[in-house]
C-alpha atoms as a PDB file:
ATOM      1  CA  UNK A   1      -6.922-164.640 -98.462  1.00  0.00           C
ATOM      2  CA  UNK A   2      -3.802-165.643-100.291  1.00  0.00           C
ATOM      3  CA  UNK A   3      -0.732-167.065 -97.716  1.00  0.00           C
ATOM      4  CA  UNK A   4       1.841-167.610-100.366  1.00  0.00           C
ATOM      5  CA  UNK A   5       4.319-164.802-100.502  1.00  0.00           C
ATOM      6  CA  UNK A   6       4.130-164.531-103.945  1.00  0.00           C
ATOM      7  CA  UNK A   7       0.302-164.845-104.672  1.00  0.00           C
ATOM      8  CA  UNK A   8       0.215-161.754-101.935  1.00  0.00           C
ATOM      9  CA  UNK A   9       2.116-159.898-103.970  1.00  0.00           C
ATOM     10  CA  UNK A  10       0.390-160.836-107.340  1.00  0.00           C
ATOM     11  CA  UNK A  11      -3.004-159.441-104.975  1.00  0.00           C
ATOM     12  CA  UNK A  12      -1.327-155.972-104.770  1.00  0.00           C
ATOM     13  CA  UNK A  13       0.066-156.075-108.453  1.00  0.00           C
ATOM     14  CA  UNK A  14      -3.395-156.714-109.891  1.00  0.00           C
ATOM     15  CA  UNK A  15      -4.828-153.885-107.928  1.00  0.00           C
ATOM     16  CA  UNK A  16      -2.426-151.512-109.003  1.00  0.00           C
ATOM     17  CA  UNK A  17      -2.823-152.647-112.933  1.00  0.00           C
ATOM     18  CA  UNK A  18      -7.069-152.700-112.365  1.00  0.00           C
ATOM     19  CA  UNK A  19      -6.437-149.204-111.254  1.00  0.00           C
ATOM     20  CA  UNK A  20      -4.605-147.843-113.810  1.00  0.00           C
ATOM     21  CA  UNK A  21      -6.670-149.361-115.900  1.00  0.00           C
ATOM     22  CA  UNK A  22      -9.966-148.013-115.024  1.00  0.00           C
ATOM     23  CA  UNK A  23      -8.073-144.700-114.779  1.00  0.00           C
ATOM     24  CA  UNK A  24      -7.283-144.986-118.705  1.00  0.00           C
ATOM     25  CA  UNK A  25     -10.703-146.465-119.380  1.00  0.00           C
ATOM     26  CA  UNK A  26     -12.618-143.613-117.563  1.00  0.00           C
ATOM     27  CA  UNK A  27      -9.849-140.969-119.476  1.00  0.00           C
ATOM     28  CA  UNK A  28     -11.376-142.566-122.695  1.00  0.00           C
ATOM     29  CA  UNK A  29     -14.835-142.148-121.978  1.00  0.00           C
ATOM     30  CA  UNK A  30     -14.973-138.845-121.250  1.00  0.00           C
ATOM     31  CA  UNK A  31     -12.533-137.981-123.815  1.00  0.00           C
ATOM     32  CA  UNK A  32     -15.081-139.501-126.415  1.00  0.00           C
ATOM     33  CA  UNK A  33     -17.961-138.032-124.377  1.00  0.00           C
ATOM     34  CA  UNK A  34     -16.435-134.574-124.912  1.00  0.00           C
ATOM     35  CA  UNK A  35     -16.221-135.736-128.814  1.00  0.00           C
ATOM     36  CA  UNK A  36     -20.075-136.098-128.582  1.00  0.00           C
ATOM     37  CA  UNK A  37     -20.564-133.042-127.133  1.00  0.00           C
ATOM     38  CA  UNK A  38     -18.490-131.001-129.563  1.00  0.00           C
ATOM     39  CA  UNK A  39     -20.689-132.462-132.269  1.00  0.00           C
ATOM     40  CA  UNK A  40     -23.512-131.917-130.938  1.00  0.00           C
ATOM     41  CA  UNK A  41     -23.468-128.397-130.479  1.00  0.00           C
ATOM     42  CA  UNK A  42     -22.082-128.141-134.438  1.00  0.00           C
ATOM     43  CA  UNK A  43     -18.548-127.115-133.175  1.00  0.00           C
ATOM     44  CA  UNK A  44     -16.307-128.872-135.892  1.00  0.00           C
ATOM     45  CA  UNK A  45     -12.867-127.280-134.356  1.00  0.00           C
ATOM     46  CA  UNK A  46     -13.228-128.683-131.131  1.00  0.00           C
ATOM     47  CA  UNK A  47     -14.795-132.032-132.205  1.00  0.00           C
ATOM     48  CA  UNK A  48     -11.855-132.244-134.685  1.00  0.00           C
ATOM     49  CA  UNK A  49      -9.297-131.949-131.866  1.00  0.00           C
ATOM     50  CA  UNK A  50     -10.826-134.045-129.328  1.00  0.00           C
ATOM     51  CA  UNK A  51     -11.426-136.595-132.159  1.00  0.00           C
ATOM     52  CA  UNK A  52      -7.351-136.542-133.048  1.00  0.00           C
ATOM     53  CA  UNK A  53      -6.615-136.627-129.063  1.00  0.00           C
ATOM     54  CA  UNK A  54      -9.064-139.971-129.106  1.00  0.00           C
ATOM     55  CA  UNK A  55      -7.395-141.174-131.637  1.00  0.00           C
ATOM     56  CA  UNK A  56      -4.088-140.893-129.810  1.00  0.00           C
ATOM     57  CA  UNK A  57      -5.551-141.476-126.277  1.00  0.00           C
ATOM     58  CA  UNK A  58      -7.237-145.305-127.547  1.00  0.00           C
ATOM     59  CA  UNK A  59      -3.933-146.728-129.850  1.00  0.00           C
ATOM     60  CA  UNK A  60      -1.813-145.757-126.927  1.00  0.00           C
ATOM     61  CA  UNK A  61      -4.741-147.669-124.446  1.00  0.00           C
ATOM     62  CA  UNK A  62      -4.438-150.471-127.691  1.00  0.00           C
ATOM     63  CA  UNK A  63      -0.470-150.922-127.403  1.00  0.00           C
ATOM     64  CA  UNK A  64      -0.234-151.141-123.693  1.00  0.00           C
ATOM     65  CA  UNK A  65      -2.600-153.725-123.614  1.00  0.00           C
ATOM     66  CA  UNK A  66      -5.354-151.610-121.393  1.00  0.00           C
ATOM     67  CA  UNK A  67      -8.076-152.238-124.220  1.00  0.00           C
ATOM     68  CA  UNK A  68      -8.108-154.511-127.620  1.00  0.00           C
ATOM     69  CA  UNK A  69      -6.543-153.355-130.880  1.00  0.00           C
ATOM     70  CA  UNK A  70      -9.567-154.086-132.478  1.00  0.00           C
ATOM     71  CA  UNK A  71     -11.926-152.400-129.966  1.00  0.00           C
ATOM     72  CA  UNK A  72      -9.552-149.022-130.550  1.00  0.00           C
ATOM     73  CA  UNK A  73      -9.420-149.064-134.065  1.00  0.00           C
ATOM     74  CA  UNK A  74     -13.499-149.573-134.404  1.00  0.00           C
ATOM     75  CA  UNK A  75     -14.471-146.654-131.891  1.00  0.00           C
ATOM     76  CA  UNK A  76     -11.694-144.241-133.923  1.00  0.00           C
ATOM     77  CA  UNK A  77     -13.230-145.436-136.986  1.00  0.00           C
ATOM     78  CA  UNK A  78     -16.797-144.792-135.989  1.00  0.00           C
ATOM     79  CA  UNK A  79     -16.046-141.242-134.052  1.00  0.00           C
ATOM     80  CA  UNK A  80     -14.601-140.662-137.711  1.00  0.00           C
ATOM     81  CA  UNK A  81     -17.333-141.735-139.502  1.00  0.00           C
ATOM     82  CA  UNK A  82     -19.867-139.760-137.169  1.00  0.00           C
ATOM     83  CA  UNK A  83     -17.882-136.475-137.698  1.00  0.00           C
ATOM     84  CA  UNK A  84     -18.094-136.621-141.555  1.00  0.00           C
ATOM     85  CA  UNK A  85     -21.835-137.640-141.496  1.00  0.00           C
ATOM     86  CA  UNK A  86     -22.001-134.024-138.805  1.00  0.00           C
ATOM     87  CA  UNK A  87     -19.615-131.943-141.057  1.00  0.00           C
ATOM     88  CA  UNK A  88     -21.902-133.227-144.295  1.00  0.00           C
ATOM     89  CA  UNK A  89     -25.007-132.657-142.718  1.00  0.00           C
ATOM     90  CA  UNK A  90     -23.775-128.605-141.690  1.00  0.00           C
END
């Protein structure tokens, strides 16, 4: 346990940051989970919108810092590349 003032306070500070974080991070997963779903079941509408609201969801994740740029831009570039190989496959 930390007995500098200031290390006690960097203690809470973390926890707060981990926990918005894994708030965001579990947001993302079941936004993209959602995605999967929608695609599954052939419903282009939905999957179109939840892909757009991913989209959205992981560059604002990207700018704050929660996840990597990279890491956003690949999973919005794959969820877009698995909804054209759905739609051309329908």
């Amino acid at each position: 346990m930390a007995n500098i003032k200031s290390a006690k306070k960097r203690i809470s500070v973390i926890a707060k940051k981990t926990a918005a974080n894994r708030r965001v991070k579990g947001h993302l997963k079941a936004i993209v989970k959602n995605f999967d779903k929608a695609l599954a079941e052939g419903d282009f509408e939905t999957a179109a919108a939840k892909k757009a609201l991913a989209e959205k969801k992981f560059m604002q994740a990207a700018a704050k810092g929660t996840i990597h740029k990279n890491a956003a831009s690949r999973k919005v570039s794959r969820m877009a590349k698995a909804f054209k190989k759905a739609q051309a496959e329908a």
